[in-house]
C-alpha atoms as a PDB file:
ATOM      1  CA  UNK A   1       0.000   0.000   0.000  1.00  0.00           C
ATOM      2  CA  UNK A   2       1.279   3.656  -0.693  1.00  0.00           C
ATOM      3  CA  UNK A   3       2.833   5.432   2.400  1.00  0.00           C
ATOM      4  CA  UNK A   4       1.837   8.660   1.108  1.00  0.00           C
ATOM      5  CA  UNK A   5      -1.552   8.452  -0.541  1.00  0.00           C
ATOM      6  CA  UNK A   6      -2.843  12.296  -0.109  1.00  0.00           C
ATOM      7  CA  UNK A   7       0.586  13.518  -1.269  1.00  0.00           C
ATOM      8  CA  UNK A   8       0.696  11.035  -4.191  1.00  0.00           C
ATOM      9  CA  UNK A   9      -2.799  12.329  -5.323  1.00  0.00           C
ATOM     10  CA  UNK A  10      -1.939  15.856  -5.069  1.00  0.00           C
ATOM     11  CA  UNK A  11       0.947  15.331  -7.270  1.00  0.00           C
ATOM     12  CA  UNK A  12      -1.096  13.010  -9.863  1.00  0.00           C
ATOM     13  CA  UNK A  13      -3.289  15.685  -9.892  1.00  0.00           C
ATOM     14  CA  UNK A  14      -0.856  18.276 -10.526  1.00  0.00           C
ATOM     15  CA  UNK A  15       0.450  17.114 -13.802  1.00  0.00           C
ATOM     16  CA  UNK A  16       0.532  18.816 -16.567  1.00  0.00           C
ATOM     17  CA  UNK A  17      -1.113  21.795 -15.083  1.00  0.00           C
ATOM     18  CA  UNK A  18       1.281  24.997 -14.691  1.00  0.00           C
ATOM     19  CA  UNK A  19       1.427  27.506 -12.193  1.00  0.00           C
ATOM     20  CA  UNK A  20       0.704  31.303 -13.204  1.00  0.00           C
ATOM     21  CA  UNK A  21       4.282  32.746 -13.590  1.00  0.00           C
ATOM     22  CA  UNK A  22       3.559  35.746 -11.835  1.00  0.00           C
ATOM     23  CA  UNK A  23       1.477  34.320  -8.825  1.00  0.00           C
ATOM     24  CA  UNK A  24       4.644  31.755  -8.546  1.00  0.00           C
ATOM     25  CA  UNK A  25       7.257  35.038  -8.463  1.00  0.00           C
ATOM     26  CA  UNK A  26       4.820  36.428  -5.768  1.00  0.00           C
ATOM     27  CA  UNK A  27       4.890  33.685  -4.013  1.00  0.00           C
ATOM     28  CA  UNK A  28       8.417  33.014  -4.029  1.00  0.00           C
ATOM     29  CA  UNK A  29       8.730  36.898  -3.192  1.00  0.00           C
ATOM     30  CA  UNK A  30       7.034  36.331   0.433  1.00  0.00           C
ATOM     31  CA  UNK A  31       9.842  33.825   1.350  1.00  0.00           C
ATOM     32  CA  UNK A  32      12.911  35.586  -0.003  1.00  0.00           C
ATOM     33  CA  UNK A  33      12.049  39.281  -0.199  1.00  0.00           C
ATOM     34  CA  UNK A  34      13.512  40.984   3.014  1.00  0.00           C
ATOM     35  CA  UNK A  35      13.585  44.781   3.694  1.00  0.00           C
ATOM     36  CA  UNK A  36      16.843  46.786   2.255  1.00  0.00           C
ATOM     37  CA  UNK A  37      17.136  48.199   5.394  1.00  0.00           C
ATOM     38  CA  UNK A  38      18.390  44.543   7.186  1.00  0.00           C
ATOM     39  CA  UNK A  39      21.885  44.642   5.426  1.00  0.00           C
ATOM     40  CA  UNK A  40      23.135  47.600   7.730  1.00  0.00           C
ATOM     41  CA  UNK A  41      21.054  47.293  10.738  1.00  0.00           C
ATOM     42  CA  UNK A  42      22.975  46.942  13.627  1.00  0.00           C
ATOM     43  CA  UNK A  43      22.305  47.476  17.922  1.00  0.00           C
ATOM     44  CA  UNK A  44      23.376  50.811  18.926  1.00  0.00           C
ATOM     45  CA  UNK A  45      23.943  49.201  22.462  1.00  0.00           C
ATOM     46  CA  UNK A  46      27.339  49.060  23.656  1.00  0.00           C
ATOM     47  CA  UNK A  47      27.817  45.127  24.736  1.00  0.00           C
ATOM     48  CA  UNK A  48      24.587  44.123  23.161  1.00  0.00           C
ATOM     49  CA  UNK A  49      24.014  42.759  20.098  1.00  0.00           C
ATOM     50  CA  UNK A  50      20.617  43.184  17.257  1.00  0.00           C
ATOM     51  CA  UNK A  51      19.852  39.845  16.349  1.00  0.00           C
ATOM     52  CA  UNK A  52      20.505  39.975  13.030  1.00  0.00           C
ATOM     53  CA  UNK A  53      23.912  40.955  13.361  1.00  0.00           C
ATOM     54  CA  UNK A  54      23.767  37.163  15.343  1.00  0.00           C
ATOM     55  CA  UNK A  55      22.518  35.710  12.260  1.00  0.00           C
ATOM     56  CA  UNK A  56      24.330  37.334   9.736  1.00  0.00           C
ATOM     57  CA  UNK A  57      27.467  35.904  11.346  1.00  0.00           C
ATOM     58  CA  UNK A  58      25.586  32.358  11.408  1.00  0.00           C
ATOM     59  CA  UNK A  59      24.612  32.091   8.101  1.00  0.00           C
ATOM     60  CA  UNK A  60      28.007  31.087   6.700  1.00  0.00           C
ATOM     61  CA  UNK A  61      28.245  28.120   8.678  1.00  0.00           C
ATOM     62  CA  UNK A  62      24.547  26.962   7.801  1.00  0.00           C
ATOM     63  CA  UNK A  63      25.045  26.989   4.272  1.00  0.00           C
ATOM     64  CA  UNK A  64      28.934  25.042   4.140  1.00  0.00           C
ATOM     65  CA  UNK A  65      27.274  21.476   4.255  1.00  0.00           C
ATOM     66  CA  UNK A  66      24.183  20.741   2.408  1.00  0.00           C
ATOM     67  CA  UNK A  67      23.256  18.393   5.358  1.00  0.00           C
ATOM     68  CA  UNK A  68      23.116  20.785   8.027  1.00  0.00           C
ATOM     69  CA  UNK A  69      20.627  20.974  10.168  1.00  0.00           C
ATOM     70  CA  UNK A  70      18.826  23.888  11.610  1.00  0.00           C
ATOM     71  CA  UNK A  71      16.574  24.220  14.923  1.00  0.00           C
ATOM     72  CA  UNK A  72      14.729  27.475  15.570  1.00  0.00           C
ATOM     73  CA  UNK A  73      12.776  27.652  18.887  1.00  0.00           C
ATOM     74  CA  UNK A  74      11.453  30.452  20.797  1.00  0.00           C
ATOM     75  CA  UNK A  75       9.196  33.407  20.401  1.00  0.00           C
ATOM     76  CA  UNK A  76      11.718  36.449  19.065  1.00  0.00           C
ATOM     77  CA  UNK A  77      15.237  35.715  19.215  1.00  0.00           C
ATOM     78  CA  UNK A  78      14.455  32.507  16.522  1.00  0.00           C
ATOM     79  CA  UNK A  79      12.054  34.483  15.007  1.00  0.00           C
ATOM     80  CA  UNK A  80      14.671  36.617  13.464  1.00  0.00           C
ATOM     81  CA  UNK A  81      16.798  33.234  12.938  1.00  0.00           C
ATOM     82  CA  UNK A  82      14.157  32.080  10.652  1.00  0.00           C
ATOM     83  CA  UNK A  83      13.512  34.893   8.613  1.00  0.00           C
ATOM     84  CA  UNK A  84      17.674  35.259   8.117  1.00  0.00           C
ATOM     85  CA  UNK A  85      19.107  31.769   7.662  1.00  0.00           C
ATOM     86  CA  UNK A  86      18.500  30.176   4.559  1.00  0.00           C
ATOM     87  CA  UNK A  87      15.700  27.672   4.285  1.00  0.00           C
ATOM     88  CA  UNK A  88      17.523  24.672   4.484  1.00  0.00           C
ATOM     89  CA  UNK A  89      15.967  20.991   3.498  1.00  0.00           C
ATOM     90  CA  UNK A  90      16.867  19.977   7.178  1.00  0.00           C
ATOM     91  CA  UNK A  91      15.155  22.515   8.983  1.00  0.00           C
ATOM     92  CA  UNK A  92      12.594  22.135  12.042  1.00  0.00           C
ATOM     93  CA  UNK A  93      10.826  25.377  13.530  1.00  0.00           C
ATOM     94  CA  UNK A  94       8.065  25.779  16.215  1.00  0.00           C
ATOM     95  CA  UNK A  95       5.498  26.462  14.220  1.00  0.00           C
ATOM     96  CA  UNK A  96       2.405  28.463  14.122  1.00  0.00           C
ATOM     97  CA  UNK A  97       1.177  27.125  17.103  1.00  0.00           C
ATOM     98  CA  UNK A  98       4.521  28.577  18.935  1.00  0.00           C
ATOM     99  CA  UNK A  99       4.971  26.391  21.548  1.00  0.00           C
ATOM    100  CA  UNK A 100       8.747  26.574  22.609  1.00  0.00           C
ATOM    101  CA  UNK A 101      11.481  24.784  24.192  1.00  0.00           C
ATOM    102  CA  UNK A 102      12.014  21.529  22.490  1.00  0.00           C
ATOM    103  CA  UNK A 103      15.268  22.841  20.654  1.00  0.00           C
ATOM    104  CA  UNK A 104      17.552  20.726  22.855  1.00  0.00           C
ATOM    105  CA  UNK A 105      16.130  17.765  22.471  1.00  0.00           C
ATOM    106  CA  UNK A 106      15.639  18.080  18.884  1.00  0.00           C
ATOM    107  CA  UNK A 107      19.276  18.937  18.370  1.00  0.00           C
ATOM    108  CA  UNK A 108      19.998  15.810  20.495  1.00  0.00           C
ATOM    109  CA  UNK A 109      17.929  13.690  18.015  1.00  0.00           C
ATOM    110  CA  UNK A 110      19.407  15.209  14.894  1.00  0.00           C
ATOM    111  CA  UNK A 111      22.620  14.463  16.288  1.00  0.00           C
ATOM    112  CA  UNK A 112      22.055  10.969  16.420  1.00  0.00           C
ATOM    113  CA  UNK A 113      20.746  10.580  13.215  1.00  0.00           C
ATOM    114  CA  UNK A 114      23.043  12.732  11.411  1.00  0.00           C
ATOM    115  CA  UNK A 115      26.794  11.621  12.862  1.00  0.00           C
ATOM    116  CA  UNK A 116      28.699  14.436  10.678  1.00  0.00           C
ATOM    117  CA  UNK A 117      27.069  17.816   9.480  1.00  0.00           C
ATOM    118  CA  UNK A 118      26.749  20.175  11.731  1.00  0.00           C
ATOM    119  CA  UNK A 119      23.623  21.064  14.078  1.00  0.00           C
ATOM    120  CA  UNK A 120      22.590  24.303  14.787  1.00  0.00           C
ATOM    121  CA  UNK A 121      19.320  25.102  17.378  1.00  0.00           C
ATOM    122  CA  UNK A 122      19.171  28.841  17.745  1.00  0.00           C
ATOM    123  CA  UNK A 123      16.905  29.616  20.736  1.00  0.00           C
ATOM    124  CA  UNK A 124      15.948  32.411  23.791  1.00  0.00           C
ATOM    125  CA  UNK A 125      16.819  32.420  27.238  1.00  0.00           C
ATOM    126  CA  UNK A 126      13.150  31.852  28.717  1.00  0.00           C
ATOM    127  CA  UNK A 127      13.528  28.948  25.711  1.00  0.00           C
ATOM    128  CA  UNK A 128      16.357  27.726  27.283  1.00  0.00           C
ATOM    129  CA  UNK A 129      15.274  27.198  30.630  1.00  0.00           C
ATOM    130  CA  UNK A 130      12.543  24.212  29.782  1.00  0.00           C
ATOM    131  CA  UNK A 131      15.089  21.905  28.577  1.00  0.00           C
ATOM    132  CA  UNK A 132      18.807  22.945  29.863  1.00  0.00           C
ATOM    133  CA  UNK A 133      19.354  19.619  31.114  1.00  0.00           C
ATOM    134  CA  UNK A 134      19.479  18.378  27.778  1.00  0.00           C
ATOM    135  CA  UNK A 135      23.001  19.457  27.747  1.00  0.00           C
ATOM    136  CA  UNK A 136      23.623  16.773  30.232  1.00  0.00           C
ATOM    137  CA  UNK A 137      22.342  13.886  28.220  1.00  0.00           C
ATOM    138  CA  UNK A 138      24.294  15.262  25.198  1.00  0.00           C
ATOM    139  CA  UNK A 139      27.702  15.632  26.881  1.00  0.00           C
ATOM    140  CA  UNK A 140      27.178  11.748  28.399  1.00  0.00           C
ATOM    141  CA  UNK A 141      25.844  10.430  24.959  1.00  0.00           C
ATOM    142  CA  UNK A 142      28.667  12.451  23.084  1.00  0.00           C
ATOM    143  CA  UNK A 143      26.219  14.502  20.916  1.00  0.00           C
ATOM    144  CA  UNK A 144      28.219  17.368  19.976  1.00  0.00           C
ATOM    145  CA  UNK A 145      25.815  20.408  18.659  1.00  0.00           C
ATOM    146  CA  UNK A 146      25.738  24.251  19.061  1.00  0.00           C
ATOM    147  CA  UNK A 147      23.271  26.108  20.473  1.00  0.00           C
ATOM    148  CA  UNK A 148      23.228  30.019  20.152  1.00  0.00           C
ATOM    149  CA  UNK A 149      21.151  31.196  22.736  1.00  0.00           C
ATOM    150  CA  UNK A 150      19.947  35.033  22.740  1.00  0.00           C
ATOM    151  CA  UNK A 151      19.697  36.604  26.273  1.00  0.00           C
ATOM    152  CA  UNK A 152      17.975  39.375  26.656  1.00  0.00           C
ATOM    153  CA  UNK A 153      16.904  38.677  30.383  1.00  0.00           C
ATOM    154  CA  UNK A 154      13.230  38.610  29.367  1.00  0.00           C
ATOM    155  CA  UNK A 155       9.888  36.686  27.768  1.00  0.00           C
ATOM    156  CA  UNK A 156      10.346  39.048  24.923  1.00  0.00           C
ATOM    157  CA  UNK A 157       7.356  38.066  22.665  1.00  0.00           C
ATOM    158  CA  UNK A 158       5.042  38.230  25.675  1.00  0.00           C
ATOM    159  CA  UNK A 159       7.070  41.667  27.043  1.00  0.00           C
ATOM    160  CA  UNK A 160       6.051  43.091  23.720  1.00  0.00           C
ATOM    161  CA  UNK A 161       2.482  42.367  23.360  1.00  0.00           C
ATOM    162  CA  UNK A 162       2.092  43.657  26.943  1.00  0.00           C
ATOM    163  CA  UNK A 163       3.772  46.883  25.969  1.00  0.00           C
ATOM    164  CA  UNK A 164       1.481  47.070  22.917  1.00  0.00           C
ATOM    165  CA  UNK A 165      -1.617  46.191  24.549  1.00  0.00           C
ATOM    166  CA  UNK A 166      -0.972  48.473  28.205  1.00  0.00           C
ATOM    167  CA  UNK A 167       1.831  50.745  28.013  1.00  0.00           C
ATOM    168  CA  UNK A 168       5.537  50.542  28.988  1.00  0.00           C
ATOM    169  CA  UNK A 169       5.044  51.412  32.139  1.00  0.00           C
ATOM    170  CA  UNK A 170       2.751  48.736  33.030  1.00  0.00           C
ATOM    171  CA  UNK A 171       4.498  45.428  31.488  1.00  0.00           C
ATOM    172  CA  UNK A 172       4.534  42.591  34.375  1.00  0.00           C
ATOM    173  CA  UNK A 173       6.231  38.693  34.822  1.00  0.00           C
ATOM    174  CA  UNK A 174       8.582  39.123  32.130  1.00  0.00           C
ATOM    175  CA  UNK A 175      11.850  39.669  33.566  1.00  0.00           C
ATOM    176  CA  UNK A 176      14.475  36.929  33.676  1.00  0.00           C
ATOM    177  CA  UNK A 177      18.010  37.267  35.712  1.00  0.00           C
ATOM    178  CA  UNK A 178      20.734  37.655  32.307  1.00  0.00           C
ATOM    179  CA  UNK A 179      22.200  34.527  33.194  1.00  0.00           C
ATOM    180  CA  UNK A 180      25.537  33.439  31.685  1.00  0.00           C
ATOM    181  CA  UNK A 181      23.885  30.472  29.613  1.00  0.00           C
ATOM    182  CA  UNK A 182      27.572  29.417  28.546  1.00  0.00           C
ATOM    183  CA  UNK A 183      28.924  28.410  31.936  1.00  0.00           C
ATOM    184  CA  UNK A 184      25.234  26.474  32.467  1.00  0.00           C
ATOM    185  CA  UNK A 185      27.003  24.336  29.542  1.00  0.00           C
ATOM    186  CA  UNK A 186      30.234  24.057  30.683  1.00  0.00           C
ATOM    187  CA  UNK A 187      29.385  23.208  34.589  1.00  0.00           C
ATOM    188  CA  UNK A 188      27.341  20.074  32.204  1.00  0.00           C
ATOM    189  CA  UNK A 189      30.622  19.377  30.360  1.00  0.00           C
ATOM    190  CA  UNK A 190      30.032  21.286  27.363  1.00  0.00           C
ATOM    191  CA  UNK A 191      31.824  24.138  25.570  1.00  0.00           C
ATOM    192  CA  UNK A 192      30.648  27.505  26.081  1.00  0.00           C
ATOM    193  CA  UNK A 193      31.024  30.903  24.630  1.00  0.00           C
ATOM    194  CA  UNK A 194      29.778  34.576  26.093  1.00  0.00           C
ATOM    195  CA  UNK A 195      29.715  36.852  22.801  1.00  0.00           C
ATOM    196  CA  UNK A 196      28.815  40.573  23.495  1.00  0.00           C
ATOM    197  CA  UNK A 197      29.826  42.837  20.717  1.00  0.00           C
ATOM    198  CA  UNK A 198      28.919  41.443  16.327  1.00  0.00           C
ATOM    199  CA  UNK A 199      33.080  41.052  16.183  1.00  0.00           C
ATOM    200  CA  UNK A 200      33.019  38.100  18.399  1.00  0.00           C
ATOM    201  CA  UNK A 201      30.734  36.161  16.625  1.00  0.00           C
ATOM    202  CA  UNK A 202      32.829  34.428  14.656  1.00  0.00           C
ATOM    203  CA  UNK A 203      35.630  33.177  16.521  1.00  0.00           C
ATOM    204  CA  UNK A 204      32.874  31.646  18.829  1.00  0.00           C
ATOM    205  CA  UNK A 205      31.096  30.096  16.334  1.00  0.00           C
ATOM    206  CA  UNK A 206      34.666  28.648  14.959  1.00  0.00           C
ATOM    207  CA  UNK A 207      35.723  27.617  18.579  1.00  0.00           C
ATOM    208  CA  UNK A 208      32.311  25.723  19.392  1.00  0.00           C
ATOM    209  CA  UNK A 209      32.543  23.754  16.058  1.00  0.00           C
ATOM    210  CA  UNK A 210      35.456  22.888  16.557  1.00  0.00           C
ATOM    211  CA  UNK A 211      35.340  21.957  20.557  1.00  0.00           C
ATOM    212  CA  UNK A 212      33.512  18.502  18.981  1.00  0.00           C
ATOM    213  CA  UNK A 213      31.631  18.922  21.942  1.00  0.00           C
ATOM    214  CA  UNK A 214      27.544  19.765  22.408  1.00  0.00           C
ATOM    215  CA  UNK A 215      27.843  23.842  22.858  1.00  0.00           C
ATOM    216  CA  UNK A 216      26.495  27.216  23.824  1.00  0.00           C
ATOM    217  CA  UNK A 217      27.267  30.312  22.659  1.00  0.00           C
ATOM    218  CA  UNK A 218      25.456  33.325  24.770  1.00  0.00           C
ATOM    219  CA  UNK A 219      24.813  36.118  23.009  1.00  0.00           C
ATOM    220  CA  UNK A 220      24.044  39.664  24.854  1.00  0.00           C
ATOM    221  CA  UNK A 221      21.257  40.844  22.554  1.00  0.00           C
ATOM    222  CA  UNK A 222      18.564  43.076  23.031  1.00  0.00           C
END
């Protein structure tokens, strides 16, 4: 019996019928069009870092091995992680439903499955906090990944719709301590790396691939 029988119809279906052209461009436009303004946008926060200047640095390193793979987990910090790193084939996000926290894990799992490209789980603090003993099971099991985990000391997404909604003054339950995520991994075993200013970026990124051990680099972002 087929495996696939929906998808099998679709594409049965589907033959010989073209898409419009221009509806296709369109489409394709939504995923890959992204405002001019990203390719010089940078914090102006001394010792904190815009996300994109995080991702920017990344995005190298996702597209060197056509097996990568690519976790994105959290409300904000990922956000901007998925809407800068390339949309590769081995790519798992949270989803529209936005639940958040099973990066670790996941990077765990891809790690045993795939034993030589890297894996990459980009994720927030609060994100970090559900799972961080996943470290743990990855140093004993020698599943080497790298996490880059953006601290901002807060539930961002939820810090933002409350300053929409009420007001700056009256945002509540959002704050987190700005804890140094990278020594969580290495009291676990693992390699970390604090990275505060865009120039860092790389040498951490270079340094926690090549620690063959599972890694966090902590970004101060904001």
């Amino acid at each position: 019996p087929s495996t696939h029988p929906a998808g099998e119809s679709l594409l049965r279906r589907a033959q010989g019928r073209n898409a419009d052209a221009g509806w296709l461009r369109e489409a394709r436009d939504c995923f890959t069009s992204r405002p001019d303004s990203w390719v010089s946008l940078k914090s102006q926060t001394a010792g904190k870092l815009h996300p994109i200047e995080v991702f920017r640095a990344l995005k190298p390193y996702t597209e060197r091995d056509p097996d990568t793979v690519l976790v994105c987990d959290g409300g904000e910090f990922a956000q901007w992680g998925q809407s800068v790193l390339p949309l590769l084939p081995r790519r798992i996000i949270n989803g529209v439903g936005g639940s958040i926290g099973s990066s670790l894990p996941m990077a765990n799992a891809a790690r045993l499955v795939e034993p030589k490209a890297p894996v990459f789980a980009v994720l927030g603090d609060g994100t970090f906090g559900f799972h961080m003993a996943e470290f743990e099971t990855a140093v004993r099991r020698n599943l080497p990944f790298v996490a880059v985990v953006g601290t901002d000391a807060r539930w961002n997404a939820e810090h933002n719709l409350q300053v929409r909604d009420y007001g700056r003054e009256r945002t509540h339950g959002c704050e987190l301590l700005p804890t140094r995520y990278d020594r969580v991994v290495e009291a676990l075993g693992g390699h970390g790396e604090l990275v505060e200013n865009a120039e860092q970026m790389q040498g951490a990124i270079e340094r926690a691939l090549a620690s063959g051990k599972p890694a966090c680099i902590s970004v101060s972002n904001h």
